[in-house]
N, C-alpha and C. Protein backbone atom coordinates (compact mmCIF):
# COMPACT_ATOMS: atom_id res chain seq x y z
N UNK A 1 13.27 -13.53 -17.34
CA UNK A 1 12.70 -12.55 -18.24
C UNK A 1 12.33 -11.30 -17.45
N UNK A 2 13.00 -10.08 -17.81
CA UNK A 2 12.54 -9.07 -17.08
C UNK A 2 11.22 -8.04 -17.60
N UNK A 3 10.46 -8.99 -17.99
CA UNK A 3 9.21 -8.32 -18.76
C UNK A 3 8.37 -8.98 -18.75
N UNK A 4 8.30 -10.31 -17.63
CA UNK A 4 6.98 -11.20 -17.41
C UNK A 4 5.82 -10.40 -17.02
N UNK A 5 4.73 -11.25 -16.62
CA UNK A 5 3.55 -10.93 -16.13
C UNK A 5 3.63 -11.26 -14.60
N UNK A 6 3.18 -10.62 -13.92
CA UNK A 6 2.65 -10.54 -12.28
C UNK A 6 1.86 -10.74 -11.85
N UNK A 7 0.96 -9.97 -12.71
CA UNK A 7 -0.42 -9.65 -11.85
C UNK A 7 -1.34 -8.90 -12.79
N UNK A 8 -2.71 -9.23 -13.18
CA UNK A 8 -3.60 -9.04 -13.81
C UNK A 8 -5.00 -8.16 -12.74
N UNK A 9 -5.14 -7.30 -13.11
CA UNK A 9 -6.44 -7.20 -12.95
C UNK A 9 -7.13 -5.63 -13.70
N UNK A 10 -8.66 -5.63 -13.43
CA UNK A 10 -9.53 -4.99 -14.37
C UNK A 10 -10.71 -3.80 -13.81
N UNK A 11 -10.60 -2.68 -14.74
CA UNK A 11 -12.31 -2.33 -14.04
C UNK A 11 -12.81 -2.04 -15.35
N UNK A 12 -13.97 -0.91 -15.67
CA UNK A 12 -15.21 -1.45 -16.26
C UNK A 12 -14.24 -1.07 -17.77
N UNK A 13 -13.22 -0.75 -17.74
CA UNK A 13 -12.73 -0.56 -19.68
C UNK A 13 -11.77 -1.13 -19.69
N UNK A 14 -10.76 -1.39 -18.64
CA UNK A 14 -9.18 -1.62 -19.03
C UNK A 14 -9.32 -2.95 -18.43
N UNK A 15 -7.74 -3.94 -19.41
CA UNK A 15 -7.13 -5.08 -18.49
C UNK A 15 -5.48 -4.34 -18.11
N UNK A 16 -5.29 -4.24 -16.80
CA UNK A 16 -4.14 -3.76 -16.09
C UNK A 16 -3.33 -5.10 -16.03
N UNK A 17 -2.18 -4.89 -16.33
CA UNK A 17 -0.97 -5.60 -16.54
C UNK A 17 -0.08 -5.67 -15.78
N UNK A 18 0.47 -5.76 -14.29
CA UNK A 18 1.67 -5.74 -13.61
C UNK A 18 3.08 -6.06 -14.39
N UNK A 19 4.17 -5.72 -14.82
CA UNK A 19 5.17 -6.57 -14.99
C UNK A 19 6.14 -6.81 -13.85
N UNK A 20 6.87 -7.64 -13.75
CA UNK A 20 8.13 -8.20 -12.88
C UNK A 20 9.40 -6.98 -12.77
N UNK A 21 9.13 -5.94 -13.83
CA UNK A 21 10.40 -4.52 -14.09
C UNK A 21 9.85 -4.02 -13.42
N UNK A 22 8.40 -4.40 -12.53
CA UNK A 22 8.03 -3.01 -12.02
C UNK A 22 7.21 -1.51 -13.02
N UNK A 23 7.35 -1.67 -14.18
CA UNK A 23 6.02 -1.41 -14.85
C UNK A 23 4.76 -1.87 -14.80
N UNK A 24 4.09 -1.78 -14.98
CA UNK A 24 2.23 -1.10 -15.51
C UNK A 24 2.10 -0.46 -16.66
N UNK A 25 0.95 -1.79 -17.36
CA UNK A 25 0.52 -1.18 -18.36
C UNK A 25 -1.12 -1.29 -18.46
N UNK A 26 -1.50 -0.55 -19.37
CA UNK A 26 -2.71 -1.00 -19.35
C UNK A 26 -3.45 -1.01 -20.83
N UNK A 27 -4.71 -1.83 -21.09
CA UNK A 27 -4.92 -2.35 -22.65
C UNK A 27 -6.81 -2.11 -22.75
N UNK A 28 -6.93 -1.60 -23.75
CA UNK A 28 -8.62 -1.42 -23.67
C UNK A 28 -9.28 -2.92 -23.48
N UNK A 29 -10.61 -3.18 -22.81
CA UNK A 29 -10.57 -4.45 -22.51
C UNK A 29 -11.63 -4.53 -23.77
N UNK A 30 -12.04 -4.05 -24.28
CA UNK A 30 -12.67 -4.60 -25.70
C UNK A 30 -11.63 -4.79 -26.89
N UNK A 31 -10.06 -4.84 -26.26
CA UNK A 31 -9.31 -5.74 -27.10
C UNK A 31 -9.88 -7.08 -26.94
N UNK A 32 -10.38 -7.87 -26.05
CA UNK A 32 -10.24 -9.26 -25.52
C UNK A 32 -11.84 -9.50 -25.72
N UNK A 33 -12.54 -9.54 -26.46
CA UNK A 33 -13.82 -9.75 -26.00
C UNK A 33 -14.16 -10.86 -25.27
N UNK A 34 -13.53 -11.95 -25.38
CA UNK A 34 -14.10 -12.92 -24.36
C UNK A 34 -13.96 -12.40 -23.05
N UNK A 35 -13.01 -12.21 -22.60
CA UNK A 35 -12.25 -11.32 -20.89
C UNK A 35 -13.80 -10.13 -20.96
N UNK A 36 -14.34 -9.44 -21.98
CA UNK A 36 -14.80 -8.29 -21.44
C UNK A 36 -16.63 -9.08 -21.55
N UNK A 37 -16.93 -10.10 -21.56
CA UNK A 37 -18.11 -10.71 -22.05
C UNK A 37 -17.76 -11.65 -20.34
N UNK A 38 -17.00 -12.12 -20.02
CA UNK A 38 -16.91 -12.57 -18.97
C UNK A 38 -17.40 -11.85 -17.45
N UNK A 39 -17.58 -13.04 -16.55
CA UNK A 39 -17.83 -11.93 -14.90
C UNK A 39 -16.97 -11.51 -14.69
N UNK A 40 -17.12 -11.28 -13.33
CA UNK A 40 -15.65 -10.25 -12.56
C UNK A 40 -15.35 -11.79 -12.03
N UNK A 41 -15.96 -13.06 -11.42
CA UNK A 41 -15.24 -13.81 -11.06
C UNK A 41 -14.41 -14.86 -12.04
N UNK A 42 -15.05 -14.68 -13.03
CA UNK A 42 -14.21 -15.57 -14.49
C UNK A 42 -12.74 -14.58 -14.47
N UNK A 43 -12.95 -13.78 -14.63
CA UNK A 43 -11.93 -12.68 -14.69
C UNK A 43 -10.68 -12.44 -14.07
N UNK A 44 -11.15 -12.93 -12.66
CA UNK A 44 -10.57 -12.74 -11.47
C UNK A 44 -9.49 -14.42 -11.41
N UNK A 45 -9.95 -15.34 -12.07
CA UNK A 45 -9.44 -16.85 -11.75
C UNK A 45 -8.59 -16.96 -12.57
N UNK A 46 -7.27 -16.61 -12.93
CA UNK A 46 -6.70 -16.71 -13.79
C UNK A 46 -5.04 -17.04 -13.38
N UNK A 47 -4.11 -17.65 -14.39
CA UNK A 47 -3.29 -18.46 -14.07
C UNK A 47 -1.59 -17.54 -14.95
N UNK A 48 -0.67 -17.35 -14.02
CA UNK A 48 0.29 -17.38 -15.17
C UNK A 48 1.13 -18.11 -14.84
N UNK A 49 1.80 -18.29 -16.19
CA UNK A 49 2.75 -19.38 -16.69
C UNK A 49 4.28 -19.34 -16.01
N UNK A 50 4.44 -20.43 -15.58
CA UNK A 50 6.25 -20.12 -14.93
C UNK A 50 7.14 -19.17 -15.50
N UNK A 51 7.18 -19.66 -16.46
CA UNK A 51 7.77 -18.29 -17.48
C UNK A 51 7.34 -17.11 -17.28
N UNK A 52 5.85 -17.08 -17.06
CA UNK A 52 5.25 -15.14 -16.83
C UNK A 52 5.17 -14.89 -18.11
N UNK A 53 5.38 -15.84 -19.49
CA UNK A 53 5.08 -14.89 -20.37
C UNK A 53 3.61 -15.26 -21.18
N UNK A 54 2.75 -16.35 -19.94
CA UNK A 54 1.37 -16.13 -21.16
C UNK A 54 0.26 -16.41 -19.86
N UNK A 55 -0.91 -15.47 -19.78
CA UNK A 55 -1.54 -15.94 -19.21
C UNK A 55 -2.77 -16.61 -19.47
N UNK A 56 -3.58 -17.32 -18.67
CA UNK A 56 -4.45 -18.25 -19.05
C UNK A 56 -5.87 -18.03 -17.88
N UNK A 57 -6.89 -18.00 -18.42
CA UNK A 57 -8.03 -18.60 -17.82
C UNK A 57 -9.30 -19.31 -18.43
N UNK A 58 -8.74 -20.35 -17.28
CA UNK A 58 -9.18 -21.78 -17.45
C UNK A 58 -10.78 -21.92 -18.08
N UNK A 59 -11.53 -21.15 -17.01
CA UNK A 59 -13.48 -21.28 -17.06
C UNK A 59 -13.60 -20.74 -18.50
N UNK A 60 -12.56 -19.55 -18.97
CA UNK A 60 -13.69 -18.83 -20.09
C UNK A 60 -12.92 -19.59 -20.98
N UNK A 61 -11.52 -20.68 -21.51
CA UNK A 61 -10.53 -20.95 -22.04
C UNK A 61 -10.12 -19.24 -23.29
N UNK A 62 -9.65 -18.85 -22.38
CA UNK A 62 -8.92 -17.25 -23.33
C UNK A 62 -7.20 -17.36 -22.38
N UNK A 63 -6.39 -17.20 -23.36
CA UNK A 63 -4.98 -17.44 -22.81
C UNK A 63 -4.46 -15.79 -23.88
N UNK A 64 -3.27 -15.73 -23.07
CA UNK A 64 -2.81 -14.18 -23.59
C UNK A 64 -1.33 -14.41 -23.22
N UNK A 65 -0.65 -14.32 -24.39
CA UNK A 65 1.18 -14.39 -24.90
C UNK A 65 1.44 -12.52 -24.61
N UNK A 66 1.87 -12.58 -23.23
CA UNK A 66 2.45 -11.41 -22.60
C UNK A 66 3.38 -10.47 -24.02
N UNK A 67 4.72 -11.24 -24.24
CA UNK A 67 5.25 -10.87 -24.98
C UNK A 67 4.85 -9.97 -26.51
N UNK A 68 3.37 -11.18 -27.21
CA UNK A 68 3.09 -10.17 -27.97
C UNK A 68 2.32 -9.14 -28.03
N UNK A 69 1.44 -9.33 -26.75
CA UNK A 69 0.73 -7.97 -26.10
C UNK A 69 1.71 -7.16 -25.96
N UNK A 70 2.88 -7.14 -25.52
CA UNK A 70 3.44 -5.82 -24.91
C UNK A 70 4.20 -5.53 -26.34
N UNK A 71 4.11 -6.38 -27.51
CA UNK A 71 4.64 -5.72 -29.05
C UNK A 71 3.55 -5.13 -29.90
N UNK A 72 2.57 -5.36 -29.71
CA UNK A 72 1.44 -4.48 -30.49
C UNK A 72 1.62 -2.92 -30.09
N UNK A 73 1.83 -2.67 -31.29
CA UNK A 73 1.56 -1.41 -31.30
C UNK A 73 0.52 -1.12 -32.71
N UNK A 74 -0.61 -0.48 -31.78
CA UNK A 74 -1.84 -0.20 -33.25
C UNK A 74 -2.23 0.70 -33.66
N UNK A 75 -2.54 1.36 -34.70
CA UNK A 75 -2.31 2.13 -35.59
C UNK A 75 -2.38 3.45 -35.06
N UNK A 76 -1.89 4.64 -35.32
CA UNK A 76 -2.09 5.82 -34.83
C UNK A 76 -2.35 6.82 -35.49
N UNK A 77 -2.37 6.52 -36.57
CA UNK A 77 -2.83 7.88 -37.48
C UNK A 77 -4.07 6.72 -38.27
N UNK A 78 -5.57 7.71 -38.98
CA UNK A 78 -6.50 7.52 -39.53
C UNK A 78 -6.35 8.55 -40.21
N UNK A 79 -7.14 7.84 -41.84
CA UNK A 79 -7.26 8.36 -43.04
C UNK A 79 -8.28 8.94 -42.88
């Protein structure tokens, strides 16, 4: 899959996304409230999947399907 996950990490608003293409992305971290209610070391312990396409951590149990993170796209125009 040339659009797995790599490498995760965070500071005080965003979760940063590595992919395997060699992109970077990045996602507001009050998408995830558990991840943003968590420490920096809950945060930090986290697992991905052979595949690369979901990641997981274990302590807070919050898991994240790469694939449909990188298909959200949310709304851009307000009424």
């Amino acid at each position: 899959m040339d659009r797995g996950a790599v490498s995760v990490h965070f500071d005080s608003r965003y979760l940063f996304l590595d992919l395997s293409d060699g992109r970077a992305v990045q996602f507001p971290l009050d998408w995830f409230p558990i991840l943003q209610a968590a420490t920096l070391a809950e945060r930090g312990h986290f697992a991905i999947s052979l595949d690369r396409q979901q990641l997981f951590w274990p302590e807070i149990d919050e898991d994240i399907n790469v694939p449909a993170l990188l298909s959200y796209q949310p709304e851009t125009g307000r009424q």
